[in-house]
C-alpha atoms as a PDB file:
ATOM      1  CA  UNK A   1       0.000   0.000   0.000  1.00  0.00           C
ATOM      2  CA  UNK A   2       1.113   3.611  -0.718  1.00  0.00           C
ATOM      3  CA  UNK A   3       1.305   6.587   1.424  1.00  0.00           C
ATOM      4  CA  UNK A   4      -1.774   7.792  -0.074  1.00  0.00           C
ATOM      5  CA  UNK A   5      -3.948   4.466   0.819  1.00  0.00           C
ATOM      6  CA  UNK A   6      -2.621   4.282   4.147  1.00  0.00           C
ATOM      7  CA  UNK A   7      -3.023   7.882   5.426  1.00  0.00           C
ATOM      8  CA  UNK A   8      -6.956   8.047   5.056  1.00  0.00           C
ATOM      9  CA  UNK A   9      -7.789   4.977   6.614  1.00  0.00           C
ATOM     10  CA  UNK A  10      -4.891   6.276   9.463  1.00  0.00           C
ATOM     11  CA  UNK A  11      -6.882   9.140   9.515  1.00  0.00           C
ATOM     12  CA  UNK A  12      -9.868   7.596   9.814  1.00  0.00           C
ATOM     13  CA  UNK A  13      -8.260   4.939  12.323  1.00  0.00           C
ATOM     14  CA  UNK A  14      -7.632   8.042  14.431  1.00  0.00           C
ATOM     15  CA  UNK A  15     -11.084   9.752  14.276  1.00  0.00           C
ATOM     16  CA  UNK A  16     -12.611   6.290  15.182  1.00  0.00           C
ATOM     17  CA  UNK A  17     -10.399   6.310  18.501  1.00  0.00           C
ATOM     18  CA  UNK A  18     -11.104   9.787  19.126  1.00  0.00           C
ATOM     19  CA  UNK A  19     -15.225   9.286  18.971  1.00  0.00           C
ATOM     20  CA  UNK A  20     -15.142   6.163  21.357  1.00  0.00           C
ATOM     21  CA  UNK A  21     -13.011   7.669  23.676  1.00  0.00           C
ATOM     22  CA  UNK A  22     -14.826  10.877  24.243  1.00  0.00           C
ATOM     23  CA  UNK A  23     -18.141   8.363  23.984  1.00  0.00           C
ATOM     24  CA  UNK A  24     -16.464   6.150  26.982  1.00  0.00           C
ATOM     25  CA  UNK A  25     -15.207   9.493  28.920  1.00  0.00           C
ATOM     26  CA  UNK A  26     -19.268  10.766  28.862  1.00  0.00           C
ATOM     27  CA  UNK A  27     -20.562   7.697  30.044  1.00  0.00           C
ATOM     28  CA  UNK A  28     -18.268   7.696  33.044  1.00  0.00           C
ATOM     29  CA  UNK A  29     -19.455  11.359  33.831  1.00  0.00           C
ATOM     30  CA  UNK A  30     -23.184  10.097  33.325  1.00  0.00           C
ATOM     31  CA  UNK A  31     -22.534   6.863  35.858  1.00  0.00           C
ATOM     32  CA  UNK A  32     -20.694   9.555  38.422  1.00  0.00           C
ATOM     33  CA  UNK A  33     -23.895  11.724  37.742  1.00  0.00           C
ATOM     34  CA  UNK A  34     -25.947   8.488  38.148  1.00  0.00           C
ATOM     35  CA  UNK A  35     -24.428   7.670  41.587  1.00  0.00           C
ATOM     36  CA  UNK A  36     -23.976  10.398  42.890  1.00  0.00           C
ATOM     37  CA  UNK A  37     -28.181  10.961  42.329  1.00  0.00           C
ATOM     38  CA  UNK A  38     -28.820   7.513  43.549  1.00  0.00           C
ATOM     39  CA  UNK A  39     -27.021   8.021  47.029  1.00  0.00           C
ATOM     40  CA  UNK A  40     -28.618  11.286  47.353  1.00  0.00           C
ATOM     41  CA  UNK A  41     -32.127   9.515  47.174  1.00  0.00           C
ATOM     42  CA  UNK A  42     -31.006   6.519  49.335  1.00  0.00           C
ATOM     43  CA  UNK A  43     -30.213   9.238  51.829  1.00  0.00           C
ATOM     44  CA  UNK A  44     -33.392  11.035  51.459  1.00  0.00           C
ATOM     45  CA  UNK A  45     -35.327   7.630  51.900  1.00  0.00           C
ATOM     46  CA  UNK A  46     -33.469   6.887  55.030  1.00  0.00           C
ATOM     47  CA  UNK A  47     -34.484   9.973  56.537  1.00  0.00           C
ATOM     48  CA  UNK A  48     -38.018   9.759  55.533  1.00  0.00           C
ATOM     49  CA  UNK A  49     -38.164   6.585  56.870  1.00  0.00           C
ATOM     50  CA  UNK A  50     -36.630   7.049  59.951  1.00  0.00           C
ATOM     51  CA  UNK A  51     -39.265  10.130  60.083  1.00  0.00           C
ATOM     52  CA  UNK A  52     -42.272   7.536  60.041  1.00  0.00           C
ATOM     53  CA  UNK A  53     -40.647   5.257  62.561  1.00  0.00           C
ATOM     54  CA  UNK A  54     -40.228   7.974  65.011  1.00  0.00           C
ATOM     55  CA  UNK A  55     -43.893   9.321  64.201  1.00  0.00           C
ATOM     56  CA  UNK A  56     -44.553   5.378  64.944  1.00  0.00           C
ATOM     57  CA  UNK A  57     -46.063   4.716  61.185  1.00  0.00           C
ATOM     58  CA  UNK A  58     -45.038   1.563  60.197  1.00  0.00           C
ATOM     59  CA  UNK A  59     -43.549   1.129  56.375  1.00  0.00           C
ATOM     60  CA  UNK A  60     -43.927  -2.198  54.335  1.00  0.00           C
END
């Protein structure tokens, strides 16, 4: 292959790499996101619940 077969599909090689790595980088920042979210709701459920044991209502 010549220089000029080789340097589009490098080219393309590189813009491939460079999509699925900035994919891979949001994803991580969504499941941070995601976490973070889910541990503020665990937290707001604990304190809800302990709210309706202390008020002596009883949660199933």
């Amino acid at each position: 292959m010549s220089d000029t077969t080789i340097a589009p599909l490098q080219k393309h090689y590189q813009e491939s790499l460079d999509y699925w790595r900035k994919a891979l980088r949001e994803l991580h920042f969504e499941e941070e996101r995601l976490r973070f979210q889910a541990e503020v709701c665990a937290g707001r459920i604990l304190r809800l619940k302990r709210r309706a044991y202390e008020s002596g209502v009883e949660i199933k």
